[in-house]
PDB file of N, CA and C in Angstrom:
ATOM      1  N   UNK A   1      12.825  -0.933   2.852  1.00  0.00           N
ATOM      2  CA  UNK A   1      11.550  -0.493   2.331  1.00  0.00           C
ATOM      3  C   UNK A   1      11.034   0.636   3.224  1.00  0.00           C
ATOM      4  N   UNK A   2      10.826   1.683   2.721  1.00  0.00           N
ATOM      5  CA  UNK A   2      10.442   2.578   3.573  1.00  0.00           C
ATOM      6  C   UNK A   2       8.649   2.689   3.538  1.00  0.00           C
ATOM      7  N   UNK A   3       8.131   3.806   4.295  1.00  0.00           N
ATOM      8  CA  UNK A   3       7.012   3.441   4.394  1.00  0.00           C
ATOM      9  C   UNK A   3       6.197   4.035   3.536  1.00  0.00           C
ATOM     10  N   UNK A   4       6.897   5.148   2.828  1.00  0.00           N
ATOM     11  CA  UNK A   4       5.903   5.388   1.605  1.00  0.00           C
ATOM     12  C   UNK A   4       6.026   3.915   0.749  1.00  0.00           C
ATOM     13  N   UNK A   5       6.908   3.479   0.084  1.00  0.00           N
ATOM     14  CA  UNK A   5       7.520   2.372  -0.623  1.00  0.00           C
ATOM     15  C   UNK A   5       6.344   1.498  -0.089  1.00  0.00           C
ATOM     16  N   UNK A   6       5.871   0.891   1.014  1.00  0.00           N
ATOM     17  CA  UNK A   6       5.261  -0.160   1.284  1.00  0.00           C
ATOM     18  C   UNK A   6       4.263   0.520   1.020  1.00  0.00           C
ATOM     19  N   UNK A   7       3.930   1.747   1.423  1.00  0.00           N
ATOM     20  CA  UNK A   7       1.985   2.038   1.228  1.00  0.00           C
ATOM     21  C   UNK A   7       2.092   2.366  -0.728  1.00  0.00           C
ATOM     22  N   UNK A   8       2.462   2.502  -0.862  1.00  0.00           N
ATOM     23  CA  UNK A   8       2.724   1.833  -2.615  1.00  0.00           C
ATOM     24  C   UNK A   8       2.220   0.569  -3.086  1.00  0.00           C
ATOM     25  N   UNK A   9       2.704  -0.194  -2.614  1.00  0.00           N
ATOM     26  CA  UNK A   9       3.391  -1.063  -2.627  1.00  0.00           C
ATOM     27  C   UNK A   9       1.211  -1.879  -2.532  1.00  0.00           C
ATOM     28  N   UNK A  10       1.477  -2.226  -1.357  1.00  0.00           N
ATOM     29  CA  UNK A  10      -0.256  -2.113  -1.303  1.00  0.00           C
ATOM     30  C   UNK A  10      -1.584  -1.663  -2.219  1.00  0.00           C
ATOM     31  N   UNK A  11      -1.012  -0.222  -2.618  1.00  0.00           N
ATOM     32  CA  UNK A  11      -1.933   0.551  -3.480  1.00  0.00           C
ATOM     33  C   UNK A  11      -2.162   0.225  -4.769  1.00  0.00           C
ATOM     34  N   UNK A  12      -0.715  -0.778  -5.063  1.00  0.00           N
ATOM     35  CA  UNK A  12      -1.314  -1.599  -6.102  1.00  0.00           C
ATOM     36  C   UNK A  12      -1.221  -3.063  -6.236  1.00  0.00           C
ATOM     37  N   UNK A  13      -1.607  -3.680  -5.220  1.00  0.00           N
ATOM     38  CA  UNK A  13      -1.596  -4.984  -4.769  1.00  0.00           C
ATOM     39  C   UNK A  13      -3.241  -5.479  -5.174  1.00  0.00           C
ATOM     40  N   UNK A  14      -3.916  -6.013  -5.878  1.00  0.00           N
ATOM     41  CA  UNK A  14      -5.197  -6.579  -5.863  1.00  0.00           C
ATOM     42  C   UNK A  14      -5.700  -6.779  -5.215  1.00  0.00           C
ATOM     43  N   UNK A  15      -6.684  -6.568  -4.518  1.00  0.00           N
ATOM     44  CA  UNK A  15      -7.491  -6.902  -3.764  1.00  0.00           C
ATOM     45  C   UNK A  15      -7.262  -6.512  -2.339  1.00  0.00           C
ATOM     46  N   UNK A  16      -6.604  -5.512  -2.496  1.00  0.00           N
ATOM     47  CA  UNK A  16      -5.626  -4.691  -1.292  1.00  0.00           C
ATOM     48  C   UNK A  16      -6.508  -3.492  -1.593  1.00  0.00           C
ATOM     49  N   UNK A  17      -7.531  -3.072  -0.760  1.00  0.00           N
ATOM     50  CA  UNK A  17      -8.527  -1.872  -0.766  1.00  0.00           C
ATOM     51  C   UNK A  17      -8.084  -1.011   0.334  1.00  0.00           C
ATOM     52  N   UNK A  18      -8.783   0.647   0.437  1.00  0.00           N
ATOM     53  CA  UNK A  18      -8.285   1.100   1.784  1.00  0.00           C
ATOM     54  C   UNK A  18      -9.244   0.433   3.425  1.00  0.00           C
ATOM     55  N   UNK A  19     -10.380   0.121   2.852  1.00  0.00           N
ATOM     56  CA  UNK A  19     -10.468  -0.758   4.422  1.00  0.00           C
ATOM     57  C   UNK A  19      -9.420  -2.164   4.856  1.00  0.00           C
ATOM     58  N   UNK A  20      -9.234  -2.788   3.803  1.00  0.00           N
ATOM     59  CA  UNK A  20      -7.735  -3.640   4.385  1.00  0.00           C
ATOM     60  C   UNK A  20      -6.729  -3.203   4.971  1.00  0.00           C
ATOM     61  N   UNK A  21      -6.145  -2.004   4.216  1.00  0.00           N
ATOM     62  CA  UNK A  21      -4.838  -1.715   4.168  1.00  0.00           C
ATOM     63  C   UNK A  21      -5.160  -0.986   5.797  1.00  0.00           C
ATOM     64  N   UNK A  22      -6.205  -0.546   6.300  1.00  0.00           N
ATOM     65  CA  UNK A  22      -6.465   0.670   7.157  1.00  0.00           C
ATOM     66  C   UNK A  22      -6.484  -0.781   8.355  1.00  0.00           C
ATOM     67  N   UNK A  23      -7.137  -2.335   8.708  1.00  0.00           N
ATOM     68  CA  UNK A  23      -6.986  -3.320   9.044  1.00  0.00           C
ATOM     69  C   UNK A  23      -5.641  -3.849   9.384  1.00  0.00           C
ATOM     70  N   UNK A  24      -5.202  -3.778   7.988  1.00  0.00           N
ATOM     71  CA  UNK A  24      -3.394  -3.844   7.882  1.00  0.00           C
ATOM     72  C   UNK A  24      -2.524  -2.841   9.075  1.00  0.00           C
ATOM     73  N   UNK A  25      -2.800  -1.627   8.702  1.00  0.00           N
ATOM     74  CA  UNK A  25      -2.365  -0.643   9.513  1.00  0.00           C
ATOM     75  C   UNK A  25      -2.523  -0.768  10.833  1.00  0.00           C
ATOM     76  N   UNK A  26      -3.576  -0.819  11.484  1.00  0.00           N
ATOM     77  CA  UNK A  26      -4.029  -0.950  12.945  1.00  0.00           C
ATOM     78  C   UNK A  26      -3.917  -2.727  13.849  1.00  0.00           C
ATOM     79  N   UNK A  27      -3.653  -3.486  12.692  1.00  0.00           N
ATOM     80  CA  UNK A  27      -2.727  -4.992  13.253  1.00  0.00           C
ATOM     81  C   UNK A  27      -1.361  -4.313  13.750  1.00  0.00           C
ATOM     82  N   UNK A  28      -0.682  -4.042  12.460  1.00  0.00           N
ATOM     83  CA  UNK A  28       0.958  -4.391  11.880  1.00  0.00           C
ATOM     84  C   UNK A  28       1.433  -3.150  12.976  1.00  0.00           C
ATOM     85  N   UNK A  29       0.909  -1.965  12.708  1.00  0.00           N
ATOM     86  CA  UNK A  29       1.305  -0.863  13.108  1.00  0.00           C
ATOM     87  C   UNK A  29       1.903   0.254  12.314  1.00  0.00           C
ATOM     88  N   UNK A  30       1.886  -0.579  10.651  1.00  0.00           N
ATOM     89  CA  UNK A  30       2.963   0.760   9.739  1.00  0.00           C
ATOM     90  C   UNK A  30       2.694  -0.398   8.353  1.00  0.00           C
ATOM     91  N   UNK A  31       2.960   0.426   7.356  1.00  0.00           N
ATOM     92  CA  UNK A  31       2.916  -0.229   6.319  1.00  0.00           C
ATOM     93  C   UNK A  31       4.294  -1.764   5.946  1.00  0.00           C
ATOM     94  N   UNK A  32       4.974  -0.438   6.623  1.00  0.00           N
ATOM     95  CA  UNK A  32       6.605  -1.400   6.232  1.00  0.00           C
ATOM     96  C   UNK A  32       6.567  -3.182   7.613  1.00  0.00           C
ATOM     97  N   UNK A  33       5.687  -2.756   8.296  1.00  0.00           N
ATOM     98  CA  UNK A  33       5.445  -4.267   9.143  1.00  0.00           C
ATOM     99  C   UNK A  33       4.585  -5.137   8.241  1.00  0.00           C
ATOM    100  N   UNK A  34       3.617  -4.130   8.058  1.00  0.00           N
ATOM    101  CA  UNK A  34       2.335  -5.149   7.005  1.00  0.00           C
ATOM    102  C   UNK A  34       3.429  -5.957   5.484  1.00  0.00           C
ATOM    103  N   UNK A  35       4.642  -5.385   4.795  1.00  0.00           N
ATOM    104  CA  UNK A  35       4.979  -5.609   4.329  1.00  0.00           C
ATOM    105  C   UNK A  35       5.638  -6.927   4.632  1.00  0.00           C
ATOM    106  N   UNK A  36       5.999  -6.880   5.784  1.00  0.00           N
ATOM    107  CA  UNK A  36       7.619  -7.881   6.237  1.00  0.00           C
ATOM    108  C   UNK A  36       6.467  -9.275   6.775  1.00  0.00           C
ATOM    109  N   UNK A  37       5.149  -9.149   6.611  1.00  0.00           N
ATOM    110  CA  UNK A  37       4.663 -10.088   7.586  1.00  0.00           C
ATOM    111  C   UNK A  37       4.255 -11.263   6.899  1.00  0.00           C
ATOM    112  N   UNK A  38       4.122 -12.435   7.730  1.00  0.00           N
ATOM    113  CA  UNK A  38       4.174 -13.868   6.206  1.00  0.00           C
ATOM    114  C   UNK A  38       2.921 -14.303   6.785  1.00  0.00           C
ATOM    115  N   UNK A  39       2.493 -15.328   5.993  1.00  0.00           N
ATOM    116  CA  UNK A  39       1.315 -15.710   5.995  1.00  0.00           C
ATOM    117  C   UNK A  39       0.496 -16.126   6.369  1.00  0.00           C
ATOM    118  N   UNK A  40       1.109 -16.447   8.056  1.00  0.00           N
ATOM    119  CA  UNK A  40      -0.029 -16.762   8.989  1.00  0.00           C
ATOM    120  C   UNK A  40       0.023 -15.760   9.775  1.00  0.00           C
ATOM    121  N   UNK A  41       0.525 -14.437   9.832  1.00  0.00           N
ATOM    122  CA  UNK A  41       0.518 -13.007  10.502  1.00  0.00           C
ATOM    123  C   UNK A  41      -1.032 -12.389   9.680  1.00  0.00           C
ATOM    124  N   UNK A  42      -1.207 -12.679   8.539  1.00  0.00           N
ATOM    125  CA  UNK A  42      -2.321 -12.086   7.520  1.00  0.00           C
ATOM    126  C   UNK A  42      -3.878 -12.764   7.888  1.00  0.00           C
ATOM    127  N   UNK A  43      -3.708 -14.232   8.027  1.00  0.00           N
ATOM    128  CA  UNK A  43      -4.190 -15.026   8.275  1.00  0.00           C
ATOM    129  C   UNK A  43      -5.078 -14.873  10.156  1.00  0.00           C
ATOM    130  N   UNK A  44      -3.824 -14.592  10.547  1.00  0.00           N
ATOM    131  CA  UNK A  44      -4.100 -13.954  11.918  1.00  0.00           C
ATOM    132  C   UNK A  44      -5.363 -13.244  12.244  1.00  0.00           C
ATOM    133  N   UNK A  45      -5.189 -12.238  11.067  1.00  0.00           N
ATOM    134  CA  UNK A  45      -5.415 -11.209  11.169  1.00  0.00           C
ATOM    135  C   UNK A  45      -6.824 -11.355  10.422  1.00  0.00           C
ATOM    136  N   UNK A  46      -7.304 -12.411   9.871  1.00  0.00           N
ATOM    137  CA  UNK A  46      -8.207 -12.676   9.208  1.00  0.00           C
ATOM    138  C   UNK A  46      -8.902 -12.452   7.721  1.00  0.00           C
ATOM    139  N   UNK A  47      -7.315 -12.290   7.386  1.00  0.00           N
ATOM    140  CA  UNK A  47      -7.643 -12.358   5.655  1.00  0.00           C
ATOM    141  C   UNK A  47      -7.371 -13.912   5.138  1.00  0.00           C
ATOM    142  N   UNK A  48      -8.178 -14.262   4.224  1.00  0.00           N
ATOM    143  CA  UNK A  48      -8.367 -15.537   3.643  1.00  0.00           C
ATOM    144  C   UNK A  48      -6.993 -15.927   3.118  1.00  0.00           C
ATOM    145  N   UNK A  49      -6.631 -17.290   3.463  1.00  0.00           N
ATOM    146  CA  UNK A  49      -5.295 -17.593   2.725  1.00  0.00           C
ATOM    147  C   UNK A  49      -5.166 -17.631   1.499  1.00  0.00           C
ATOM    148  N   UNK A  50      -5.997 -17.472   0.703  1.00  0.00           N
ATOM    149  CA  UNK A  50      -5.997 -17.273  -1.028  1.00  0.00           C
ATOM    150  C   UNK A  50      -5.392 -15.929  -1.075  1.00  0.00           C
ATOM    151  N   UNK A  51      -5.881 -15.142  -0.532  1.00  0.00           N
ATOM    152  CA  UNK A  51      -5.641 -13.771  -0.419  1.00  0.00           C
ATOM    153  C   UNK A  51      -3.903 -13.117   0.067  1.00  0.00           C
ATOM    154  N   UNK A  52      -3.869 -13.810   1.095  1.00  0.00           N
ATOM    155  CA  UNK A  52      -2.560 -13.496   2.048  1.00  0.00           C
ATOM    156  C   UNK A  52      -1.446 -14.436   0.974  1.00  0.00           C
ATOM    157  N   UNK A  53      -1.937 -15.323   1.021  1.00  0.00           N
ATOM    158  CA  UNK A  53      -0.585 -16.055  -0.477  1.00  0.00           C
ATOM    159  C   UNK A  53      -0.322 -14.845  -1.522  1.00  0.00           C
ATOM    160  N   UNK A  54      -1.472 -14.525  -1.889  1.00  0.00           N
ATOM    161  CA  UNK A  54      -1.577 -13.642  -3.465  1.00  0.00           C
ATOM    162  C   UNK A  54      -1.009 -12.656  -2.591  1.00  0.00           C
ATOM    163  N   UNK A  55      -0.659 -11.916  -1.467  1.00  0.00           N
ATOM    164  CA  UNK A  55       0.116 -10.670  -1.004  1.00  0.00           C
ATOM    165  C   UNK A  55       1.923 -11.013  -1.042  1.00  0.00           C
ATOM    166  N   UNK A  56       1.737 -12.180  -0.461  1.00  0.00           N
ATOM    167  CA  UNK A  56       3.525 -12.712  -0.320  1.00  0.00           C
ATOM    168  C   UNK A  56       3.991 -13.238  -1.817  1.00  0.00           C
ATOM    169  N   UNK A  57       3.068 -13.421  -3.032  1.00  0.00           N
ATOM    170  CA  UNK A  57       3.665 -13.707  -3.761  1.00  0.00           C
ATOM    171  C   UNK A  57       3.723 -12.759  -4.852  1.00  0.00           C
ATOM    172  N   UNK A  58       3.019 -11.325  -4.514  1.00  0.00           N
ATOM    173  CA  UNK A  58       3.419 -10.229  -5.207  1.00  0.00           C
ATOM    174  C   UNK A  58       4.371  -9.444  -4.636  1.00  0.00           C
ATOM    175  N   UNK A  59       4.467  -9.144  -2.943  1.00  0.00           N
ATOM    176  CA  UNK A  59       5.330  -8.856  -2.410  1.00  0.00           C
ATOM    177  C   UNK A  59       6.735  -9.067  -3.002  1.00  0.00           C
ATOM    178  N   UNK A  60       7.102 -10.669  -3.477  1.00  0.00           N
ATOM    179  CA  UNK A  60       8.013 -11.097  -4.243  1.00  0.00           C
ATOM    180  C   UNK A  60       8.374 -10.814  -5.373  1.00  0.00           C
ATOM    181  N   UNK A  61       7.289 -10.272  -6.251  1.00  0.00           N
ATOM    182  CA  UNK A  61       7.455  -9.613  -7.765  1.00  0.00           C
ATOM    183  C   UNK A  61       7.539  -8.547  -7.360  1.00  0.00           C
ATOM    184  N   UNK A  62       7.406  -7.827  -6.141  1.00  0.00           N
ATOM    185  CA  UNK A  62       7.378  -6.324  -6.308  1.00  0.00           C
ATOM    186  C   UNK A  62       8.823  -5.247  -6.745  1.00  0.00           C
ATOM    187  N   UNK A  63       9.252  -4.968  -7.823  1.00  0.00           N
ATOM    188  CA  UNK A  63      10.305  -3.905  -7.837  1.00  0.00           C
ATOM    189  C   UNK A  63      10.083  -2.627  -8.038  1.00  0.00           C
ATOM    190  N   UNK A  64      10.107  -1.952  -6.277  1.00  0.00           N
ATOM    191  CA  UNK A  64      10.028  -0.774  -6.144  1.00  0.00           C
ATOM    192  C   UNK A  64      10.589   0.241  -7.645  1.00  0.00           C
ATOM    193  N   UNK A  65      11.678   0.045  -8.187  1.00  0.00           N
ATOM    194  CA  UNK A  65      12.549   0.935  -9.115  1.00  0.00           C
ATOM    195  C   UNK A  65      11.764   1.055 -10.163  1.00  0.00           C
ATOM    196  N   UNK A  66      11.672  -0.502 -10.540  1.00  0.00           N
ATOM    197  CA  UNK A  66      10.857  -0.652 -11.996  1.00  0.00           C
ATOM    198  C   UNK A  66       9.432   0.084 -11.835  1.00  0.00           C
ATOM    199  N   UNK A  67       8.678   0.006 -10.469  1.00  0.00           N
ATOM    200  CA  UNK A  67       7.369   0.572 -10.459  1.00  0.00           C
ATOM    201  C   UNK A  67       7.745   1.991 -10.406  1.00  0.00           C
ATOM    202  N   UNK A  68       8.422   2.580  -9.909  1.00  0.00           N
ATOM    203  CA  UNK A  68       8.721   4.256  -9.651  1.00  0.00           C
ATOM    204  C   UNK A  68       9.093   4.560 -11.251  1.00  0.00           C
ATOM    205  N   UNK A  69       9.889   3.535 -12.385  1.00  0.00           N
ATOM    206  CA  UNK A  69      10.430   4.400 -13.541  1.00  0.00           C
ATOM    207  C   UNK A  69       8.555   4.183 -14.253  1.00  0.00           C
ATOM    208  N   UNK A  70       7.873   3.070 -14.051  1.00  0.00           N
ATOM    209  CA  UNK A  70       6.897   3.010 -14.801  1.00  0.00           C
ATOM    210  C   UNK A  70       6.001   4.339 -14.427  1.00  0.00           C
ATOM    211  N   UNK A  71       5.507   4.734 -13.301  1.00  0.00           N
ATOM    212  CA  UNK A  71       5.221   5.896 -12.928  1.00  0.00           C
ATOM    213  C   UNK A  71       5.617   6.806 -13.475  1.00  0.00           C
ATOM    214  N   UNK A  72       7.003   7.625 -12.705  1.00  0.00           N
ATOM    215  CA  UNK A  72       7.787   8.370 -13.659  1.00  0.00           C
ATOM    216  C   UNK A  72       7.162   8.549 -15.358  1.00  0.00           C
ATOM    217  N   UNK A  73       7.911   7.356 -16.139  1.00  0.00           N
ATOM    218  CA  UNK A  73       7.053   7.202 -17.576  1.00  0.00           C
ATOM    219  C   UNK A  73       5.980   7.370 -17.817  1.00  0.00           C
ATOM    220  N   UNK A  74       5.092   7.560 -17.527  1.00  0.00           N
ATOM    221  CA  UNK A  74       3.718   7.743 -18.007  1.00  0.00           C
ATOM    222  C   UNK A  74       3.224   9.196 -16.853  1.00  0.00           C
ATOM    223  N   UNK A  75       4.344  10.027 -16.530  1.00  0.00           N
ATOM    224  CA  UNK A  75       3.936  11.285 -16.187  1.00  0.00           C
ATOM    225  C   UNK A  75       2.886  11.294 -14.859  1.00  0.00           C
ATOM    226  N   UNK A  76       3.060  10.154 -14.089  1.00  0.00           N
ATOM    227  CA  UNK A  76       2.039   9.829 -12.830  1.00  0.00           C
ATOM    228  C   UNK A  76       3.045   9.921 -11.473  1.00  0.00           C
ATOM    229  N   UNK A  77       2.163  11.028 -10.467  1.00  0.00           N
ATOM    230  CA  UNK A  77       2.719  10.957  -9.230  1.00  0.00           C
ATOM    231  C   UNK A  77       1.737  10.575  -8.253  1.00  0.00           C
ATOM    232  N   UNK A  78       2.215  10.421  -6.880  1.00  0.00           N
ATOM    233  CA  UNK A  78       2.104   9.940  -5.745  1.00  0.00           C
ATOM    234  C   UNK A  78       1.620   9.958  -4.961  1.00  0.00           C
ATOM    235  N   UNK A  79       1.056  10.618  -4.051  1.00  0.00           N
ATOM    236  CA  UNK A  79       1.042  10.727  -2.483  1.00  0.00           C
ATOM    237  C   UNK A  79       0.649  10.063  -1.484  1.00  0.00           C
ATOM    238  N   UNK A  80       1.780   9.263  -0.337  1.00  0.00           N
ATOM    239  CA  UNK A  80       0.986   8.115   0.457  1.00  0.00           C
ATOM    240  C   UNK A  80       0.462   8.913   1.360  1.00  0.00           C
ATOM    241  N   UNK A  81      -0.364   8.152   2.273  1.00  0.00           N
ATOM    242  CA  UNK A  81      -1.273   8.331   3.857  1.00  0.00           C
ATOM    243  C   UNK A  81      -0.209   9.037   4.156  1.00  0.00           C
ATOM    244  N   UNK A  82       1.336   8.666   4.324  1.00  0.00           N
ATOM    245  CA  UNK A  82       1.996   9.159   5.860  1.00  0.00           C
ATOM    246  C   UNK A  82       2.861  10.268   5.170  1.00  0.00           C
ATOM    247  N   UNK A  83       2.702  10.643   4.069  1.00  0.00           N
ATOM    248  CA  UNK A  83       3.189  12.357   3.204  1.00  0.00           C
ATOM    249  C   UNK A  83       2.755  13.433   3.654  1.00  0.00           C
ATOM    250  N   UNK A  84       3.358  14.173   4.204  1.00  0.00           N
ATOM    251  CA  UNK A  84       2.507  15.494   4.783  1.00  0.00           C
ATOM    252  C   UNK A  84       1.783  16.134   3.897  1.00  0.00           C
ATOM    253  N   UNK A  85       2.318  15.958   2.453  1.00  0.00           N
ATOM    254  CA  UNK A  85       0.729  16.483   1.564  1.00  0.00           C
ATOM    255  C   UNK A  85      -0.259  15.905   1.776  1.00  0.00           C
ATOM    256  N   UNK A  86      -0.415  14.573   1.783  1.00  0.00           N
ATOM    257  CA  UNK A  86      -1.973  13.879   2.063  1.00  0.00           C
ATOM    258  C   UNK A  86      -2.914  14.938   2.201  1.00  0.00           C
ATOM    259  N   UNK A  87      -3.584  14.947   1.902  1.00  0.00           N
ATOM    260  CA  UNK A  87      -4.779  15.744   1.874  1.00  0.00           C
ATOM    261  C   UNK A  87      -5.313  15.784   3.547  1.00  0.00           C
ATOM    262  N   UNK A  88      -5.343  16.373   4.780  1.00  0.00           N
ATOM    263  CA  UNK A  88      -5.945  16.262   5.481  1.00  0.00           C
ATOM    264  C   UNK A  88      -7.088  16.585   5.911  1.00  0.00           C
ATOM    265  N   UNK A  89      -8.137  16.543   4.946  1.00  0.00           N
ATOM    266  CA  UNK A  89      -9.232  16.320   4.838  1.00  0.00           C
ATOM    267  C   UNK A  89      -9.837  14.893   4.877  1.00  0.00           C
ATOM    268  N   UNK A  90      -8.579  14.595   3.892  1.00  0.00           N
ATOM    269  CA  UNK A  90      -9.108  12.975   3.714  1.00  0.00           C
ATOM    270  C   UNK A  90      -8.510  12.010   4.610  1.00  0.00           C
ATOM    271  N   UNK A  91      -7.538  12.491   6.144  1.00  0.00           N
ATOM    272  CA  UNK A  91      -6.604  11.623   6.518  1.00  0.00           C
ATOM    273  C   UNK A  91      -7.752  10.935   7.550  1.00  0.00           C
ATOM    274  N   UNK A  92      -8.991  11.682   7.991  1.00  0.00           N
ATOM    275  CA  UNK A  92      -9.919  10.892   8.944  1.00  0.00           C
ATOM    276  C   UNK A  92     -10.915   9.675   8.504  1.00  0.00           C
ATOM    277  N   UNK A  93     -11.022  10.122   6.888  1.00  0.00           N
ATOM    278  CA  UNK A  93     -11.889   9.122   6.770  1.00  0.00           C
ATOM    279  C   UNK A  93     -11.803   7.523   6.408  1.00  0.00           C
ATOM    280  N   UNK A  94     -12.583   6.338   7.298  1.00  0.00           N
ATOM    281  CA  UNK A  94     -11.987   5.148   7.236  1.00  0.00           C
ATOM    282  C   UNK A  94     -11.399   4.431   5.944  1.00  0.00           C
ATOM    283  N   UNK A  95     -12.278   5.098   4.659  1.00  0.00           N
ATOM    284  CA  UNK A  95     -11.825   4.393   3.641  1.00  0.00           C
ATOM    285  C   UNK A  95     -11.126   4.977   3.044  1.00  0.00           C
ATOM    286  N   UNK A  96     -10.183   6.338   3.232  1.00  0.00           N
ATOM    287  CA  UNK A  96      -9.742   7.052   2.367  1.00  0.00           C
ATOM    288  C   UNK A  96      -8.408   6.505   1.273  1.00  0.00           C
ATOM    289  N   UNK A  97      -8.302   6.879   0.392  1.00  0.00           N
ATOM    290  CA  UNK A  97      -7.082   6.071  -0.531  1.00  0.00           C
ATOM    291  C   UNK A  97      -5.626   5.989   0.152  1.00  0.00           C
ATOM    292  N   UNK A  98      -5.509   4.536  -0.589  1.00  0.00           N
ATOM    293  CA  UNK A  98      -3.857   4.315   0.249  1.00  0.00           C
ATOM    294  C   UNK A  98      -3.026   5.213  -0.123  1.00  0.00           C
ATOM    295  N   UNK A  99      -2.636   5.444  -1.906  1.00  0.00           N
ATOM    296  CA  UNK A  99      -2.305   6.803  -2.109  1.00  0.00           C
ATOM    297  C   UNK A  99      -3.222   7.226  -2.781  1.00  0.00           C
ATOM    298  N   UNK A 100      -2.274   8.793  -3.117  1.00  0.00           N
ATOM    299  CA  UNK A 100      -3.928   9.599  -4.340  1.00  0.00           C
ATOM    300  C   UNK A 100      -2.523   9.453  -5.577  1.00  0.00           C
ATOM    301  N   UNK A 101      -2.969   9.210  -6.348  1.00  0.00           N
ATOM    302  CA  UNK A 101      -2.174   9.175  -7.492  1.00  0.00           C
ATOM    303  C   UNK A 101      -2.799  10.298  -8.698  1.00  0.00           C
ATOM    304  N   UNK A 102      -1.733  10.837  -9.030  1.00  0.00           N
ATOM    305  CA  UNK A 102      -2.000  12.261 -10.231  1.00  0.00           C
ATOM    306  C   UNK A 102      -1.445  11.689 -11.388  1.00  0.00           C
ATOM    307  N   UNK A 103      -1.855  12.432 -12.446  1.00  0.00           N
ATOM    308  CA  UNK A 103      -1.091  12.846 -13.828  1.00  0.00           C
ATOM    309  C   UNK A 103      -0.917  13.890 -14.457  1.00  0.00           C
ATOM    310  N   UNK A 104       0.195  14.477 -14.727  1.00  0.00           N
ATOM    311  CA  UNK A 104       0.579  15.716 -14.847  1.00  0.00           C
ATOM    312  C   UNK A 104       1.623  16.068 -13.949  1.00  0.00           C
ATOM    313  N   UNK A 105       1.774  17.562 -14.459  1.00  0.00           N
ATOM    314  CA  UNK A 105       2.499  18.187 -13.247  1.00  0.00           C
ATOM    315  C   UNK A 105       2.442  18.546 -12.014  1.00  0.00           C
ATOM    316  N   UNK A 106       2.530  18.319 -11.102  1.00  0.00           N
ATOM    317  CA  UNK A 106       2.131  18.582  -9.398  1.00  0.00           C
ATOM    318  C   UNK A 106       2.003  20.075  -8.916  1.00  0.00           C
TER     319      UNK A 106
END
């Protein structure tokens, strides 16, 4: 899983906002740790176990391929935090989006 793949991955996880994920980030150290981490690492960290279950058990439904062709299909692109496009305007601010997602052509 690389680390765009995990900050994806997050961006459309429920209840996975950018002050979590930015929480997430500054625990784990990278998206792809926040990914690999089980449920008393989340817990740790002080997200509610209703919550941290509902991460490991989408984590488990998650197929990167199938989500990239659904994208793809409906003409929608990308950009995570750690993409050198990121907007760096928006890379300081605490809540800024996990990705920015487009439609159309780039």
């Amino acid at each position: 899983m690389t680390e765009s793949a995990a900050q994806l991955f997050f961006a459309l996880c429920d209840g996975i906002g950018p002050l979590h994920f930015g929480l997430l980030l500054d625990y784990f150290g990278s998206a792809q740790n926040a990914f690999t981490a089980s449920t008393d690492d989340f817990i740790k960290l002080g997200i509610r176990p209703a919550k941290a279950s509902h991460i490991i058990n989408r984590r488990k439904e998650f197929d990167l391929d199938k989500e990239l062709k659904n994208l793809a299909g409906n003409n929608v692109w990308f950009v995570p935090q750690c993409d050198k496009e990121y907007p760096e305007k928006l890379i300081n601010f605490k809540d800024k989006p996990i990705v920015l997602f487009g439609k159309g052509d780039r």
